[in-house]
PDB file of N, CA and C in Angstrom:
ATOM      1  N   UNK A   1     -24.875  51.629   4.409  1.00  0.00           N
ATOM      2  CA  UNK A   1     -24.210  50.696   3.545  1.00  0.00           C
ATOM      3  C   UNK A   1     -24.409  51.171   2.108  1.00  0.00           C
ATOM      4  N   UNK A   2     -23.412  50.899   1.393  1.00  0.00           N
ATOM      5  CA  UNK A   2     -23.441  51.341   0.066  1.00  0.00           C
ATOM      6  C   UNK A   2     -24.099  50.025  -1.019  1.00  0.00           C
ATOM      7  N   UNK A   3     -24.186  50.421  -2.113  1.00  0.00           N
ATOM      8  CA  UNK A   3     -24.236  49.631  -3.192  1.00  0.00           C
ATOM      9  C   UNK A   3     -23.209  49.334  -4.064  1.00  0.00           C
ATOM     10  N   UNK A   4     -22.184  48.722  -4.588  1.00  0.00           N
ATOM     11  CA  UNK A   4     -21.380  48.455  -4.671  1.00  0.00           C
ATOM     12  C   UNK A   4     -21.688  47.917  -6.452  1.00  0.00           C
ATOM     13  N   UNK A   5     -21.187  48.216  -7.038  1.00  0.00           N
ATOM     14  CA  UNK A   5     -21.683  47.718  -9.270  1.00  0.00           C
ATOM     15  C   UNK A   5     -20.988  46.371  -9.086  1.00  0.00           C
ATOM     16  N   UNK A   6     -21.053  45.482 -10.007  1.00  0.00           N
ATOM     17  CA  UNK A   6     -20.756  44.069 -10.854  1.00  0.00           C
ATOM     18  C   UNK A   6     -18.942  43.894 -10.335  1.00  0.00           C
ATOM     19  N   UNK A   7     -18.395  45.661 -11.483  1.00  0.00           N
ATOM     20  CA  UNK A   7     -17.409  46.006 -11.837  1.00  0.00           C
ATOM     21  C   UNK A   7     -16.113  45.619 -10.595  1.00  0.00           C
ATOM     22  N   UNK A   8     -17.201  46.512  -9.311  1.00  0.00           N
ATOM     23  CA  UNK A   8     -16.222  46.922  -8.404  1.00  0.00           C
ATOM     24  C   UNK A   8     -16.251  45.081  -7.288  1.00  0.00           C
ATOM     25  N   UNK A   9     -17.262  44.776  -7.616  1.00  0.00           N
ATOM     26  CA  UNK A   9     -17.591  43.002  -7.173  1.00  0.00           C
ATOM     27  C   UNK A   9     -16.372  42.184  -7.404  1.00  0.00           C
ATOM     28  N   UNK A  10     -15.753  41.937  -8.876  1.00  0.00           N
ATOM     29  CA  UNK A  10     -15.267  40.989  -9.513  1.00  0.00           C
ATOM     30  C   UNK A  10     -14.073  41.690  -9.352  1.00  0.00           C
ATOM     31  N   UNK A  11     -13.563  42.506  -8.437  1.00  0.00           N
ATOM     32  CA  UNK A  11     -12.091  43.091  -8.011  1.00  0.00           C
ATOM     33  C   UNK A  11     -11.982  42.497  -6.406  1.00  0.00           C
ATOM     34  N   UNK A  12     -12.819  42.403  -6.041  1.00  0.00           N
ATOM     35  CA  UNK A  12     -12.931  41.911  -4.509  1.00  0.00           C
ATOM     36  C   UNK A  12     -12.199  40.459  -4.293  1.00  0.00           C
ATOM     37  N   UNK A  13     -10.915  40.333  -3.676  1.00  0.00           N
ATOM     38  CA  UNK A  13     -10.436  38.974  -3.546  1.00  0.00           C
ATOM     39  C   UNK A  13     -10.231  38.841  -1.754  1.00  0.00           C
ATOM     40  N   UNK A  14     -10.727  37.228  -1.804  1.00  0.00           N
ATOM     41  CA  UNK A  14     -10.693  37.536  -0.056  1.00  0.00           C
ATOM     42  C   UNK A  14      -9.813  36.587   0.635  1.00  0.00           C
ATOM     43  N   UNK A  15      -9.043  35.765   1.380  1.00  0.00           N
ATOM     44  CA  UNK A  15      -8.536  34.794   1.843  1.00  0.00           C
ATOM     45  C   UNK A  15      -7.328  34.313   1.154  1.00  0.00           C
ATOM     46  N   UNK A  16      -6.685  33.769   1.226  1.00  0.00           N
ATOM     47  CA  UNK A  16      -5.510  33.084   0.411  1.00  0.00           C
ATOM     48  C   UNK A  16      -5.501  32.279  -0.961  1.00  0.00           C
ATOM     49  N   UNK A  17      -4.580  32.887  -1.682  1.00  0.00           N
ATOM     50  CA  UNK A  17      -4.851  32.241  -3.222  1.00  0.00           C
ATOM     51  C   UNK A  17      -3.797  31.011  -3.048  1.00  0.00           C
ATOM     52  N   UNK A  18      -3.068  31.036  -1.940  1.00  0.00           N
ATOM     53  CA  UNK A  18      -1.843  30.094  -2.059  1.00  0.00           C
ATOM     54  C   UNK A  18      -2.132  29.187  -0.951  1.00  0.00           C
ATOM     55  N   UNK A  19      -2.142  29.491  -0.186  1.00  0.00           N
ATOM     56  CA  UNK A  19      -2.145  28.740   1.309  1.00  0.00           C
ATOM     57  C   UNK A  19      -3.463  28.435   1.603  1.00  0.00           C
ATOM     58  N   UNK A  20      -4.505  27.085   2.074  1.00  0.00           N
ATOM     59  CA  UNK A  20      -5.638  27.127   2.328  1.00  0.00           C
ATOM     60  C   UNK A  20      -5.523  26.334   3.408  1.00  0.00           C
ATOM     61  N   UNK A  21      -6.670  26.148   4.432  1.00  0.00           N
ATOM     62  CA  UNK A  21      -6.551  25.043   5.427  1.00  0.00           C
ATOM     63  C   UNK A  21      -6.454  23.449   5.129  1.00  0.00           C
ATOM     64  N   UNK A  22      -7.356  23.590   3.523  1.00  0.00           N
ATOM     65  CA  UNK A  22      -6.844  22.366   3.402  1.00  0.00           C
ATOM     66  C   UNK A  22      -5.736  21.775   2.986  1.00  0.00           C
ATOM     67  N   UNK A  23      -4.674  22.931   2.247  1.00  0.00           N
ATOM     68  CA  UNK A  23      -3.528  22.502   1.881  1.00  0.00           C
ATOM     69  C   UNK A  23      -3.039  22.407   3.257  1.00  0.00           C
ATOM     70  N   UNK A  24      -2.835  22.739   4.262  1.00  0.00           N
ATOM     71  CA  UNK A  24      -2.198  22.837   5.666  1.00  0.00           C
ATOM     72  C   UNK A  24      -2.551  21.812   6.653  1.00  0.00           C
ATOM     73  N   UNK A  25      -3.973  21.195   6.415  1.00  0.00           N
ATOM     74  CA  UNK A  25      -3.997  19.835   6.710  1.00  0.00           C
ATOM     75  C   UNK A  25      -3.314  18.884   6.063  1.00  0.00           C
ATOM     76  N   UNK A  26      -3.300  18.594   5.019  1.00  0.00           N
ATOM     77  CA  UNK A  26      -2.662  17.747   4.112  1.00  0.00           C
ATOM     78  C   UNK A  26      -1.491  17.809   4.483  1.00  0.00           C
ATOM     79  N   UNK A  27      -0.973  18.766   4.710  1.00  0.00           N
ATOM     80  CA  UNK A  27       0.920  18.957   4.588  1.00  0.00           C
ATOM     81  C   UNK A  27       0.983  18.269   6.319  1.00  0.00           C
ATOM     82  N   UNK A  28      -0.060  18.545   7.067  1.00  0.00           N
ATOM     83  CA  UNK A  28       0.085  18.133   8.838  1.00  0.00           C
ATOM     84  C   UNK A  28      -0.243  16.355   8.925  1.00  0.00           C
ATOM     85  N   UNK A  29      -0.767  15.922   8.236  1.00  0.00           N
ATOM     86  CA  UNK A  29      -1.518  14.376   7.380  1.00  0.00           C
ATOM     87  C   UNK A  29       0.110  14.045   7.039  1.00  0.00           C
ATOM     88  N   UNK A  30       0.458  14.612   6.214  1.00  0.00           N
ATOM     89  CA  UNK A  30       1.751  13.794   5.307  1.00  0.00           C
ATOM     90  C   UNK A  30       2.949  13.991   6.228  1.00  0.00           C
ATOM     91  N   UNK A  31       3.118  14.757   7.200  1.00  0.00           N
ATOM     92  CA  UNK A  31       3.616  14.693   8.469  1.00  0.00           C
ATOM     93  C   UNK A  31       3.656  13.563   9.175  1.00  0.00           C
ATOM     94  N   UNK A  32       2.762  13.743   9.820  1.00  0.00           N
ATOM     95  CA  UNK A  32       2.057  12.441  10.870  1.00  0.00           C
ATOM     96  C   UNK A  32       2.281  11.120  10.016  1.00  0.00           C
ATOM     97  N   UNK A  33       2.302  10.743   8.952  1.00  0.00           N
ATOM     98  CA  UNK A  33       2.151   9.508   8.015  1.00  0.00           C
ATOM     99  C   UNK A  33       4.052   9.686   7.972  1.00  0.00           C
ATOM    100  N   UNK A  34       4.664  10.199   7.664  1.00  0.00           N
ATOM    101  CA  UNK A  34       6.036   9.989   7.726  1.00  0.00           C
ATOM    102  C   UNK A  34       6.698   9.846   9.400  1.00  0.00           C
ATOM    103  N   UNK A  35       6.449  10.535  10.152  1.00  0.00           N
ATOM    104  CA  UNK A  35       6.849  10.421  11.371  1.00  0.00           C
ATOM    105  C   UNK A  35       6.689   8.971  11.822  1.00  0.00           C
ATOM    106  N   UNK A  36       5.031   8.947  11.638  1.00  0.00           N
ATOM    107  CA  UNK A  36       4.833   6.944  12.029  1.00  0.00           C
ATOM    108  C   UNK A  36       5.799   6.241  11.300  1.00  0.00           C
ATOM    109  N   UNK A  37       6.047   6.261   9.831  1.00  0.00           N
ATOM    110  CA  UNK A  37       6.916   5.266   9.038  1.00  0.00           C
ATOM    111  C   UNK A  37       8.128   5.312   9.727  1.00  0.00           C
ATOM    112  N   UNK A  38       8.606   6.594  10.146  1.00  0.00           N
ATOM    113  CA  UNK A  38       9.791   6.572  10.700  1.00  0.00           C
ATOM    114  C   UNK A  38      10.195   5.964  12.212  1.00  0.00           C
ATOM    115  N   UNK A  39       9.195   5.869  12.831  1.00  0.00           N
ATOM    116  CA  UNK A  39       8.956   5.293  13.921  1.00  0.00           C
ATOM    117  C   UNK A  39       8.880   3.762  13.769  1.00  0.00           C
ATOM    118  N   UNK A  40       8.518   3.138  12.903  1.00  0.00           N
ATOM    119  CA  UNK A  40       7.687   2.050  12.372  1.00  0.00           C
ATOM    120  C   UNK A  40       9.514   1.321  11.844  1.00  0.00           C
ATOM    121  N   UNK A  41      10.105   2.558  11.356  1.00  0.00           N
ATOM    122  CA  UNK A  41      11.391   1.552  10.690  1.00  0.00           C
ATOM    123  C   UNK A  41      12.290   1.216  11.870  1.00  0.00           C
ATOM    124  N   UNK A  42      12.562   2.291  12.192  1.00  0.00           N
ATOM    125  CA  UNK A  42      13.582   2.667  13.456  1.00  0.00           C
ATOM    126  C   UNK A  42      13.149   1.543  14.817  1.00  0.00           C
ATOM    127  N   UNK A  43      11.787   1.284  14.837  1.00  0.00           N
ATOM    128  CA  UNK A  43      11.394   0.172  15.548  1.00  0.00           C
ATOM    129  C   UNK A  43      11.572  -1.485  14.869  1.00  0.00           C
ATOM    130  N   UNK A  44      11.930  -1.230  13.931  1.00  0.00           N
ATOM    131  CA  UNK A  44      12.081  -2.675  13.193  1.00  0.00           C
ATOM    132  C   UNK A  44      13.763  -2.994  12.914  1.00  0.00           C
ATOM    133  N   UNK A  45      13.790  -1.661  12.849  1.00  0.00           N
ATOM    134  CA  UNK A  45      15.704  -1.939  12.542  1.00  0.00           C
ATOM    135  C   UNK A  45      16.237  -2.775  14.114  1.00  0.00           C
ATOM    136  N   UNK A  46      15.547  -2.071  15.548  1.00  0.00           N
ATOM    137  CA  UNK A  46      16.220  -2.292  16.662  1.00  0.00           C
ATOM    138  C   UNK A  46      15.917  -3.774  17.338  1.00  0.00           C
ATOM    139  N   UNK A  47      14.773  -4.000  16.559  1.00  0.00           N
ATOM    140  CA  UNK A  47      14.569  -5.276  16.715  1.00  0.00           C
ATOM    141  C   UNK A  47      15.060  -6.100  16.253  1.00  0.00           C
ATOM    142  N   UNK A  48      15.489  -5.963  14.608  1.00  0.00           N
ATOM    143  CA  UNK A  48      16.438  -6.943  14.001  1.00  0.00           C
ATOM    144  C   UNK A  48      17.842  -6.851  14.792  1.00  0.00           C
ATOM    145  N   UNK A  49      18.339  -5.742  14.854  1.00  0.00           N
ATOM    146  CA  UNK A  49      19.599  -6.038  15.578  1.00  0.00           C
ATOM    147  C   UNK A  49      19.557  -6.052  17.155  1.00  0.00           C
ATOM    148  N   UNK A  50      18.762  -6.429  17.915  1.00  0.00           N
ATOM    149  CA  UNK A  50      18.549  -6.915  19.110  1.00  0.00           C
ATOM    150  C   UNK A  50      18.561  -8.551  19.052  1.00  0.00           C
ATOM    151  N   UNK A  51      17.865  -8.684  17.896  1.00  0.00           N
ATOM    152  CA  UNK A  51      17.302 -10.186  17.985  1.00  0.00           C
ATOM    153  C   UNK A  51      15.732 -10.655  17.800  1.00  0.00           C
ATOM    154  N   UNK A  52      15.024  -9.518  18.449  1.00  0.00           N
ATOM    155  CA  UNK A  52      13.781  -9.863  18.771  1.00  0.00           C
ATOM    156  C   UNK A  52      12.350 -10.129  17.757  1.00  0.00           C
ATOM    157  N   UNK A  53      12.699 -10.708  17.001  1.00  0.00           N
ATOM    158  CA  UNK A  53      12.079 -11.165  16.041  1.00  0.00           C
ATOM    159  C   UNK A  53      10.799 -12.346  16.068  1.00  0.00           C
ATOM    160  N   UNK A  54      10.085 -12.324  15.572  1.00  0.00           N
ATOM    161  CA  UNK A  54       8.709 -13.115  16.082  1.00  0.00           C
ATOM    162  C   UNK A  54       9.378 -14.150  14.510  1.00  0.00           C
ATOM    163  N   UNK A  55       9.060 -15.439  15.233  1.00  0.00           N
ATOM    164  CA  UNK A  55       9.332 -16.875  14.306  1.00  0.00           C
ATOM    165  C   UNK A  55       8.126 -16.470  13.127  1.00  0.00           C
ATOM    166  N   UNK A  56       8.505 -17.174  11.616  1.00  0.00           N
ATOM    167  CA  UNK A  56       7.399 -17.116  10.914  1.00  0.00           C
ATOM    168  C   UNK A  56       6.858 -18.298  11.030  1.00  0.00           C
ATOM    169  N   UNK A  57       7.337 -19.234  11.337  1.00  0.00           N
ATOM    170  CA  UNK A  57       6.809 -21.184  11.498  1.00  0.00           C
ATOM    171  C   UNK A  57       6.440 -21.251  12.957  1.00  0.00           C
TER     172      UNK A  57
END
């Protein structure tokens, strides 16, 4: 194994400067959170126009 100076250290870049796992969770999070809403409306729309509506009184 070598020894390697400061110089040749602070040139060394490793993994993604753009893309990280946590940006890629987040983006899979804000996924899942829109899919439910969309599920969530599309289930409320079919109910209003079915009828099936729970009384508020």
């Amino acid at each position: 194994m070598s020894i390697i100076s400061n110089s040749e250290l602070d040139k060394i870049k490793g993994g993604s400067e753009y893309i990280t796992g946590s940006i890629i969770n987040a983006l899979v999070n804000v996924i899942k959170v829109l899919k439910e809403a969309g599920s969530s409306l599309g289930s409320g729309i079919r109910r209003v126009a079915e009828g099936n509506i729970c009384p508020l009184q």
